[in-house]
Protein backbone atom coordinates (compact mmCIF):
# COMPACT_ATOMS: atom_id res chain seq x y z
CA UNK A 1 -1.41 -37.31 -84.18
CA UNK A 2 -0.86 -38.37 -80.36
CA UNK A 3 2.71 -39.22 -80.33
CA UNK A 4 2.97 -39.48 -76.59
CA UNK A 5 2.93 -42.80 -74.77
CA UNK A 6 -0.60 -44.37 -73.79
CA UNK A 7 -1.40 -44.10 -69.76
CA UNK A 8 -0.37 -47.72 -69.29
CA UNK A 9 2.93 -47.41 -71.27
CA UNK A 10 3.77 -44.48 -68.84
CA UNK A 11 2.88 -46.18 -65.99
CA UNK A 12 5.28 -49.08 -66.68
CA UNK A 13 7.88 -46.30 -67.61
CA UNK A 14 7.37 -44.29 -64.34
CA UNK A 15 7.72 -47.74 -61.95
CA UNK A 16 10.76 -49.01 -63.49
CA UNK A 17 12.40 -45.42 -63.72
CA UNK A 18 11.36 -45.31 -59.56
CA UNK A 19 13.11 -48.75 -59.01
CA UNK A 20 15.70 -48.51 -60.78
CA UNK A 21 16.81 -45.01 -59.25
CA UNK A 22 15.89 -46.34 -55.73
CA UNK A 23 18.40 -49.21 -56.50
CA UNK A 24 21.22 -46.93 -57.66
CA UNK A 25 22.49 -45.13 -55.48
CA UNK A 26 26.07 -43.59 -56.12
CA UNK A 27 27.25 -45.63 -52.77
CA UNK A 28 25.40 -48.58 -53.74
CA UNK A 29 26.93 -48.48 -57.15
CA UNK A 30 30.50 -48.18 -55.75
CA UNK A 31 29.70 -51.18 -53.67
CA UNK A 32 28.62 -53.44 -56.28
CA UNK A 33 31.99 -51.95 -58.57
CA UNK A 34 34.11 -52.46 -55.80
CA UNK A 35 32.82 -56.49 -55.63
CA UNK A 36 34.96 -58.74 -57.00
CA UNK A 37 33.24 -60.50 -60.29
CA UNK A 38 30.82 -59.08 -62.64
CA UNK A 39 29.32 -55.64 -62.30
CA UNK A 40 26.02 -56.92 -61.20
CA UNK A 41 23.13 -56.65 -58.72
CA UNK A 42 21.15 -59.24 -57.48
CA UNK A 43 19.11 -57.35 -55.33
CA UNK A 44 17.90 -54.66 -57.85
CA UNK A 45 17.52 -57.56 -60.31
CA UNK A 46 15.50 -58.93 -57.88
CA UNK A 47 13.05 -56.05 -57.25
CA UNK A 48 12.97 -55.54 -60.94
CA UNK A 49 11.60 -58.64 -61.94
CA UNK A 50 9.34 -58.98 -59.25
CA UNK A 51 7.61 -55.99 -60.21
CA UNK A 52 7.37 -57.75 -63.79
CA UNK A 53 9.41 -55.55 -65.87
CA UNK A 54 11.29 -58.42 -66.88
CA UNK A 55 8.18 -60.12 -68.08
CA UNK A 56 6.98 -57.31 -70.54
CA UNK A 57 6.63 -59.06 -73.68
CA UNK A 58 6.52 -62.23 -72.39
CA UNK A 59 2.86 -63.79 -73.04
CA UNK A 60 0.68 -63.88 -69.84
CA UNK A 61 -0.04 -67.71 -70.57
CA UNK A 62 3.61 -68.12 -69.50
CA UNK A 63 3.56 -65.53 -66.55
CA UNK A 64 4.22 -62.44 -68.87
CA UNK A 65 2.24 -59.02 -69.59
CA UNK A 66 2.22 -59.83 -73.32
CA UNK A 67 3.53 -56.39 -74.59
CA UNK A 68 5.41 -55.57 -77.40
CA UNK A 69 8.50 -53.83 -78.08
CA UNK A 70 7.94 -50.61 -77.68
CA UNK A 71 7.48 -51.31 -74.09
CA UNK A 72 10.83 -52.67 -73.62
CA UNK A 73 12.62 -50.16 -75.03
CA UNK A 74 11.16 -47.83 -72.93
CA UNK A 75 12.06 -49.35 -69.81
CA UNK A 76 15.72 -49.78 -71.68
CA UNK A 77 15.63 -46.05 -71.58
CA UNK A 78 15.13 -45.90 -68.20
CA UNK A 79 18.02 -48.56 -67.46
CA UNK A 80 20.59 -45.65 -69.29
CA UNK A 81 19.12 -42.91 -67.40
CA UNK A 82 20.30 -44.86 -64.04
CA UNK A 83 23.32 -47.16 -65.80
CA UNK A 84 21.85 -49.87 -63.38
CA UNK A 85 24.03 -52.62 -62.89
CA UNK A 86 21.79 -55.87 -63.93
CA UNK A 87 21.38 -57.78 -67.32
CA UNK A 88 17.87 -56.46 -68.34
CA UNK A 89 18.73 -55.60 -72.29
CA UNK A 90 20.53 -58.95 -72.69
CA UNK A 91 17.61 -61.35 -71.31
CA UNK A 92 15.11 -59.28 -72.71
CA UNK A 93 15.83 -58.46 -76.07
CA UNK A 94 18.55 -60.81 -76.73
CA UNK A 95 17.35 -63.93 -74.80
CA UNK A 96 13.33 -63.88 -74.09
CA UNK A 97 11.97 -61.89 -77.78
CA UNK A 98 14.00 -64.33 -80.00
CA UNK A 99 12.53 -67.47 -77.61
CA UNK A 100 8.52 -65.87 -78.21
CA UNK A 101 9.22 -65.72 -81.97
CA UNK A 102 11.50 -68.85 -82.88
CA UNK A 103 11.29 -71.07 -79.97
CA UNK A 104 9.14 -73.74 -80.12
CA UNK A 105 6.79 -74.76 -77.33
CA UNK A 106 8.81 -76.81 -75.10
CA UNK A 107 11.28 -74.10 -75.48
CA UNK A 108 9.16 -71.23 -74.77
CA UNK A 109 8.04 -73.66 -71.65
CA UNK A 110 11.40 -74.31 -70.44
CA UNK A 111 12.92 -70.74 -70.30
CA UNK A 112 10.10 -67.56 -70.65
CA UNK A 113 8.39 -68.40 -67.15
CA UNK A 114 11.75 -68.94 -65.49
CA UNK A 115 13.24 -65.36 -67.31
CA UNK A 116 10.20 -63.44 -66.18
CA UNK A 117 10.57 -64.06 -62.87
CA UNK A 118 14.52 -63.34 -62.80
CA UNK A 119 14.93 -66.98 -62.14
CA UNK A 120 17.36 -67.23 -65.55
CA UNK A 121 19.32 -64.61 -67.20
CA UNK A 122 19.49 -65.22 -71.23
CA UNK A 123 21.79 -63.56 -74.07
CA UNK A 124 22.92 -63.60 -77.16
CA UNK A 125 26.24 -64.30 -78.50
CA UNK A 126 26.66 -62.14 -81.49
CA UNK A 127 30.06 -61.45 -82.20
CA UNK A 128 32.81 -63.40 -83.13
CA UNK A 129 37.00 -62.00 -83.04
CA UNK A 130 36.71 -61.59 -87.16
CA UNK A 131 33.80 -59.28 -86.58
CA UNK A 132 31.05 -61.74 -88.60
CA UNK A 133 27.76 -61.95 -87.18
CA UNK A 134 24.59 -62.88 -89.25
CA UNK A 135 27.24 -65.58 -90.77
CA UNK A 136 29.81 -66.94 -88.51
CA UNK A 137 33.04 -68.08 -89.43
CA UNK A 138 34.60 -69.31 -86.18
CA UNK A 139 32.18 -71.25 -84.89
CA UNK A 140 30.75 -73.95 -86.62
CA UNK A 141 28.24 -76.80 -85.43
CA UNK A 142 28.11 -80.42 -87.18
CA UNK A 143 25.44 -83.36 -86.53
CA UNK A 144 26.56 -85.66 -83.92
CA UNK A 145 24.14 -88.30 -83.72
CA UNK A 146 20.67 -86.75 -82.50
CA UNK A 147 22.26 -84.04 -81.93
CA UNK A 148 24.83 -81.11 -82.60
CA UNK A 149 28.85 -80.61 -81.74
CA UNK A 150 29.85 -76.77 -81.78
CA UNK A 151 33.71 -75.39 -82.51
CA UNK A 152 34.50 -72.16 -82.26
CA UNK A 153 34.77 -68.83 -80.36
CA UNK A 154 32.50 -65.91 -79.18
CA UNK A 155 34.25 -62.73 -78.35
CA UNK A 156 32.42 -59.61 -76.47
CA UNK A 157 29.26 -61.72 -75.21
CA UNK A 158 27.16 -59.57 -73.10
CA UNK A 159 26.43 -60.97 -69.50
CA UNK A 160 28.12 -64.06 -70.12
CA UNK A 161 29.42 -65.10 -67.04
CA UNK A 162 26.41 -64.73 -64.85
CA UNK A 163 24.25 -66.21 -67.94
CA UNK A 164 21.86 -69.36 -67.59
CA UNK A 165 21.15 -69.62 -71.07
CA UNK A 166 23.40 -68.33 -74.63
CA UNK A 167 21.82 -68.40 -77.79
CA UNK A 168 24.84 -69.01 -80.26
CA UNK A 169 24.81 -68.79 -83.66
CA UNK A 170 26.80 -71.31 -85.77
CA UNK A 171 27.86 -72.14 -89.59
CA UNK A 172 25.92 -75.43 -90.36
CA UNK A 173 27.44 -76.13 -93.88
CA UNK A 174 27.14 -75.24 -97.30
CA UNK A 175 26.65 -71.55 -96.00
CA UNK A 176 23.64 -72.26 -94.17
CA UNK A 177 23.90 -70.83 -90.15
CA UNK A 178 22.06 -72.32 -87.14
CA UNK A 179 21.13 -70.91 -83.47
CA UNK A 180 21.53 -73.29 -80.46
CA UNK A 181 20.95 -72.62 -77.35
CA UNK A 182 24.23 -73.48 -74.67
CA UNK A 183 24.10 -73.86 -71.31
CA UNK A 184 27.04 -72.05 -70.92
CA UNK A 185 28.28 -74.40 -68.16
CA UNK A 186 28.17 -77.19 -70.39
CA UNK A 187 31.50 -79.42 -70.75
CA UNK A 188 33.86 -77.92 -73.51
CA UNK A 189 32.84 -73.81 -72.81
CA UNK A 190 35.19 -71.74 -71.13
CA UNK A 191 33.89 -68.69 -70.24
CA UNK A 192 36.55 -65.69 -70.27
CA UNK A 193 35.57 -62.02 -68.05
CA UNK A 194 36.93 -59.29 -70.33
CA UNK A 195 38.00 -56.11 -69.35
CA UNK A 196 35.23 -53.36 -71.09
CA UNK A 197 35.32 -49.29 -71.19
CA UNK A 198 31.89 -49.36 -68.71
CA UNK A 199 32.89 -51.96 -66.69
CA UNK A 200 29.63 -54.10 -68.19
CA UNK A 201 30.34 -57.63 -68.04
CA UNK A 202 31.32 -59.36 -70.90
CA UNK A 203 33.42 -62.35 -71.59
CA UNK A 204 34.96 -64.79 -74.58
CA UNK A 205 33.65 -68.03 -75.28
CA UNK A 206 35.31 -70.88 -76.37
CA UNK A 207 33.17 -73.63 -77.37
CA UNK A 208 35.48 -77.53 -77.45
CA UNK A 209 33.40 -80.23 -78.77
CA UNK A 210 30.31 -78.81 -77.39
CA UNK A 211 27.40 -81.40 -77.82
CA UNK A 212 23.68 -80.01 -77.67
CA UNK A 213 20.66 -82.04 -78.21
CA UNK A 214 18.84 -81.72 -81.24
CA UNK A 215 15.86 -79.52 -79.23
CA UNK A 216 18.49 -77.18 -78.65
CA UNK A 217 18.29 -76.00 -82.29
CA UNK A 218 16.06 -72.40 -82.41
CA UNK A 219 14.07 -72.67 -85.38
CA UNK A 220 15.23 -74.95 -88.32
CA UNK A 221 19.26 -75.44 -88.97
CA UNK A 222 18.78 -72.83 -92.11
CA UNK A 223 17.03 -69.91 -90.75
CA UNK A 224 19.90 -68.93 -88.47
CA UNK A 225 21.01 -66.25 -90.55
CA UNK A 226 17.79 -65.03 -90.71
CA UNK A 227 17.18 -65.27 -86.90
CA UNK A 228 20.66 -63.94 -86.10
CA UNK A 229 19.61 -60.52 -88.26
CA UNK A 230 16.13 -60.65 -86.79
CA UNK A 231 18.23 -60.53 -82.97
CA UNK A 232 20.36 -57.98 -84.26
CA UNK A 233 18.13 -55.66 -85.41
CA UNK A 234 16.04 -55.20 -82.59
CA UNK A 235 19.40 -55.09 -80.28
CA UNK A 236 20.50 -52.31 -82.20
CA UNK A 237 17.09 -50.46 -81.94
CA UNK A 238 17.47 -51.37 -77.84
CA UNK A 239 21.07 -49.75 -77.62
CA UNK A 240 20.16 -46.71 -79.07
CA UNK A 241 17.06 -46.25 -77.01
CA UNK A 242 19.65 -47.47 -73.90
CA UNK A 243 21.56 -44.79 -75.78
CA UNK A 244 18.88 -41.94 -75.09
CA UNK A 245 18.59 -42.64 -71.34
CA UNK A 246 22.54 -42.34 -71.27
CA UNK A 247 22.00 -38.90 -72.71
CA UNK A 248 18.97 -37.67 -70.87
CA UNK A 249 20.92 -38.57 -67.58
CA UNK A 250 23.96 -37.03 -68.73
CA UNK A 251 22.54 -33.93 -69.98
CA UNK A 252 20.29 -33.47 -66.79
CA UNK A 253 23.74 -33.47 -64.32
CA UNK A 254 25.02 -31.15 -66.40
CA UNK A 255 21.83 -28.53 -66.15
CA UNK A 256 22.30 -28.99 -62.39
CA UNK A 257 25.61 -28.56 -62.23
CA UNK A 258 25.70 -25.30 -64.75
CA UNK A 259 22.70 -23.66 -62.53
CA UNK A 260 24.64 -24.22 -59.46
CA UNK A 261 28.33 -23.37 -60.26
CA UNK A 262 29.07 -19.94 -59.98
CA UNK A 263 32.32 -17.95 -61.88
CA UNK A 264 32.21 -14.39 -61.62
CA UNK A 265 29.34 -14.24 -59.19
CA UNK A 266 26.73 -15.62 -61.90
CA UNK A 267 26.04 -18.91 -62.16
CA UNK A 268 28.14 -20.36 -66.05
CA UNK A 269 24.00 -21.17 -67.13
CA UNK A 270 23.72 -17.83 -67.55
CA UNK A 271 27.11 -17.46 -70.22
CA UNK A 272 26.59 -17.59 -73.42
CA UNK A 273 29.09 -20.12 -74.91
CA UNK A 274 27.72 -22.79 -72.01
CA UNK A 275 24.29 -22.04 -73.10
CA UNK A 276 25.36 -22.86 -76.86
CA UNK A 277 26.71 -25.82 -75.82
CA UNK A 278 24.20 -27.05 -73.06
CA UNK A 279 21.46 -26.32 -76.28
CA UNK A 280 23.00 -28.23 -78.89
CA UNK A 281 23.50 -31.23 -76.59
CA UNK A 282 19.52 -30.98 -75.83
CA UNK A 283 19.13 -30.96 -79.63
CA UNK A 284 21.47 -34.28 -80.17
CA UNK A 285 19.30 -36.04 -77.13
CA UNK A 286 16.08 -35.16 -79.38
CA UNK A 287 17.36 -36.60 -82.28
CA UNK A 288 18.18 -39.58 -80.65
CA UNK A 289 14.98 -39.83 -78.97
CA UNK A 290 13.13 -39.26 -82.11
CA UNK A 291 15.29 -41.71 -83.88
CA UNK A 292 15.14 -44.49 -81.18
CA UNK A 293 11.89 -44.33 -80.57
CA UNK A 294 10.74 -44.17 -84.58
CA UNK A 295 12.75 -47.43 -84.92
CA UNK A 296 11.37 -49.11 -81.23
CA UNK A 297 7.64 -48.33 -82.83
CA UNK A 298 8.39 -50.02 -86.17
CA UNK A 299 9.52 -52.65 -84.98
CA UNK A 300 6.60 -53.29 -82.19
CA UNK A 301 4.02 -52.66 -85.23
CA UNK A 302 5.34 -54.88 -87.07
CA UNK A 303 6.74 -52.70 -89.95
CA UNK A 304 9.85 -52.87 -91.87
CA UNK A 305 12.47 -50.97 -89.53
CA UNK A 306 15.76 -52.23 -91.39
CA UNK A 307 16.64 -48.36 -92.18
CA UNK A 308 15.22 -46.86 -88.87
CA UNK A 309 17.23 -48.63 -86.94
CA UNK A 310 20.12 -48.21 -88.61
CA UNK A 311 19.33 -44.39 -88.46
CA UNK A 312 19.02 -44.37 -84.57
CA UNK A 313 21.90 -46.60 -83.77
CA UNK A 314 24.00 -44.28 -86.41
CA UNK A 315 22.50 -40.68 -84.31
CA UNK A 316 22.84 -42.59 -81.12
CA UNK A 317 26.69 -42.93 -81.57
CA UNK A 318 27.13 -39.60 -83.11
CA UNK A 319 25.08 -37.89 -81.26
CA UNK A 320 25.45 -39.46 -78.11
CA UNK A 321 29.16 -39.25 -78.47
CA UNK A 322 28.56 -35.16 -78.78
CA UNK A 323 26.16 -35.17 -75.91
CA UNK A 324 28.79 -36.52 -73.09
CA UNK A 325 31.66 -34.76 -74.47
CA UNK A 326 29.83 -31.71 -74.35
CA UNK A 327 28.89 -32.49 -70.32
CA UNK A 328 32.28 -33.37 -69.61
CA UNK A 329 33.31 -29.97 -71.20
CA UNK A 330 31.06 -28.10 -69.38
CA UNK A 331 31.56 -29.62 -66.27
CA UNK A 332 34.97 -28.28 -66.41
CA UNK A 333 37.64 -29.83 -63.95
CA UNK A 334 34.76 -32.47 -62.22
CA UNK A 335 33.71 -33.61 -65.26
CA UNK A 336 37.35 -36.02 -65.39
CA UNK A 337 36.64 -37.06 -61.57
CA UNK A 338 36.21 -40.71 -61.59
CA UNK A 339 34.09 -40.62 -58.90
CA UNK A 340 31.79 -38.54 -60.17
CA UNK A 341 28.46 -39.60 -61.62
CA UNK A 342 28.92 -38.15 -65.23
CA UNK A 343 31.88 -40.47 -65.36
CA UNK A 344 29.75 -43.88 -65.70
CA UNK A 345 27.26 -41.99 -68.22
CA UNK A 346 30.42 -41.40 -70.71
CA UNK A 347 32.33 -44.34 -70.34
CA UNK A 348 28.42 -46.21 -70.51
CA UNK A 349 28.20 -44.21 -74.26
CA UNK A 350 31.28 -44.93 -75.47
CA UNK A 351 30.85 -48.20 -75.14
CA UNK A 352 27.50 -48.06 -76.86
CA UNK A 353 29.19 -45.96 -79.29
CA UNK A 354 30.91 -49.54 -81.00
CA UNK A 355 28.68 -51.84 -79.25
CA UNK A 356 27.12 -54.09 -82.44
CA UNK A 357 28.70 -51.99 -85.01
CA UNK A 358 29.59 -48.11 -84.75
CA UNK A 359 28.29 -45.29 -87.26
CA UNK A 360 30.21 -46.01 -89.93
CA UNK A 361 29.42 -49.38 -90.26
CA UNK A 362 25.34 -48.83 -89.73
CA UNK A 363 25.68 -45.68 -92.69
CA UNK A 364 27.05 -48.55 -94.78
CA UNK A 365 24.13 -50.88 -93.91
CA UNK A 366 21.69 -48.06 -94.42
CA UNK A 367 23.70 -47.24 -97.85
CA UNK A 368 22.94 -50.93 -99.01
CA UNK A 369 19.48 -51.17 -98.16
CA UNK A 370 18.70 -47.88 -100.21
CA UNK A 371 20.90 -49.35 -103.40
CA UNK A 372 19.04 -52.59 -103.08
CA UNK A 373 15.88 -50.39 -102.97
CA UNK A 374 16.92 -48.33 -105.98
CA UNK A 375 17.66 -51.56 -107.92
């Protein structure tokens, strides 16, 4: 079996690996971190769409390349290799795939063309302070008229602040959970920038008497829960392929840096001990590239990918965790520099390390699934 990507997939994977270096530059990136607001770059985001990698599995009727999944993840990867500061994971994955499988046309209309082109950045809010997610507790929407009023509070929402567009899911009664999507500067959201380990934008929302219109509803007012898990899972699949780049980068700096720094007169490559450690942080990147991309091919097939992902998100923070310790290590005194590339690609995993639930909590959703099975 071929298990290599197709000539087109590698194409796609080769131009938005090119732009996305070009566009991140270490002085370029201390520009846009020294900036006051959110860690982002209009520019890059700019050049990234227009070269349609924001488009990828939007349909072409709607201005898209009609690809699958697969496809964005692998440009995901190439977003960790370069910890590029723009919102592609969040409009992509959490905004435009739940909009091509739930919205309906008007919908689809309204926001796809507009995200393709970079004209609208879309997320997701997920998370809530009491950690619920498929069923919210905090936040709760109740008819008002035509339409809806939402209560409640989003913690950790990715991209919020330079979002167009928040899909938020909310308890509609009798346990039943609905998505709406929020203009989040609608009357009654305040939007609050948190302070995060990569310096990623993220921010709290409170939602006060929020009204939506009833065509703001994704889907029907009982399929939220299923909607919200359907957003989730392919999120999680996303962060551990964003997971792999992260470790690719990481792991290439450090086989630069060990070839080139000498001790003794010999270059520390050539020591044994770095060599163990250099090797077993290739092995981790493997098996989270194997894992990553096992779940990212499910999932674009079609296929049940429930314990797959779960797998690759639960390697990716393991393993990934190992990976940039083990570069930091080896690095030696640079490796603590802030100013130093390798710093962005740890503080970037550790992040991802909790991001959407850590290892523990994905071994306890893989642990259910394979009881369930067994009943």
């Amino acid at each position: 079996m071929n298990f290599s990507y197709n000539d087109e997939q590698q194409s796609i994977i080769d131009l938005a690996f090119q732009i996305l270096r070009d566009g991140t530059s270490q002085e370029r990136l201390r520009e846009i971190e020294a900036q006051d607001g959110p860690r982002f770059d209009r520019e890059l985001w700019s050049q990234v769409a227009e070269a349609g990698l924001l488009g990828i599995a939007v349909p072409e009727e709607q201005g898209g390349a009609g690809l699958g999944f697969l496809e964005v993840a692998a440009v995901i990867e190439q977003l960790g290799r370069t910890v590029a500061p723009i919102p592609l994971l969040e409009t992509t994955v959490l905004g435009i795939l739940p909009l091509i499988e739930f919205g309906n046309a008007e919908q689809q209309e309204s926001w796809l063309p507009a995200a393709a082109r970079g004209e609208a950045i879309l997320t997701t809010a997920l998370n809530e302070s009491t950690g619920a997610t498929l069923y919210p507790t905090e936040t709760v929407a109740a008819p008002d008229g035509d339409g809806w009023r939402i209560i409640g509070t989003k913690s950790c929402v990715p991209a919020a602040e330079i979002a167009d567009l928040v899909l938020v899911p909310a308890s509609t009664g009798s346990g039943k959970v609905g998505v709406f999507l929020v203009d989040p500067k609608a009357d009654g959201v305040t939007l609050t920038p948190l302070v995060t380990t990569s310096g990623q934008p993220e921010a709290r929302i409170d939602l006060l008497h929020v009204t939506v219109a009833a065509d703001a509803l994704l889907g029907g007012s009982d399929q939220g829960a299923a909607i919200t898990e359907w957003i989730s899972e392919r999120a999680n699949a996303a962060l551990a392929n964003l997971s792999l780049g992260v470790c690719e980068a990481a792991l290439e700096l450090t086989k630069e840096y060990a070839k080139t720094r000498k001790q003794f007169d010999q270059p520390i490559a050539m020591f044994q001990a770095v060599g163990h450690r250099a090797a077993d942080a290739y092995i981790d990147t493997e098996g989270v590239r194997l894992t990553a991309l096992q779940a990212a091919w499910r999932i674009s097939e079609g296929l049940p990918a429930t314990k797959e992902v779960a797998v690759a998100k639960h390697w990716a923070c393991e393993a990934g965790s190992r990976v940039v310790h083990a570069a930091i290590h080896l690095h030696g005194g640079i490796g603590v520099d802030k100013e130093y590339p390798l710093h962005r690609y740890f503080t970037y995993a550790r992040q991802l390390e909790l991001t959407l639930g850590g290892s523990t909590q994905q071994l306890l959703k893989l642990g259910a699934v394979l009881a369930n099975e067994a009943a």
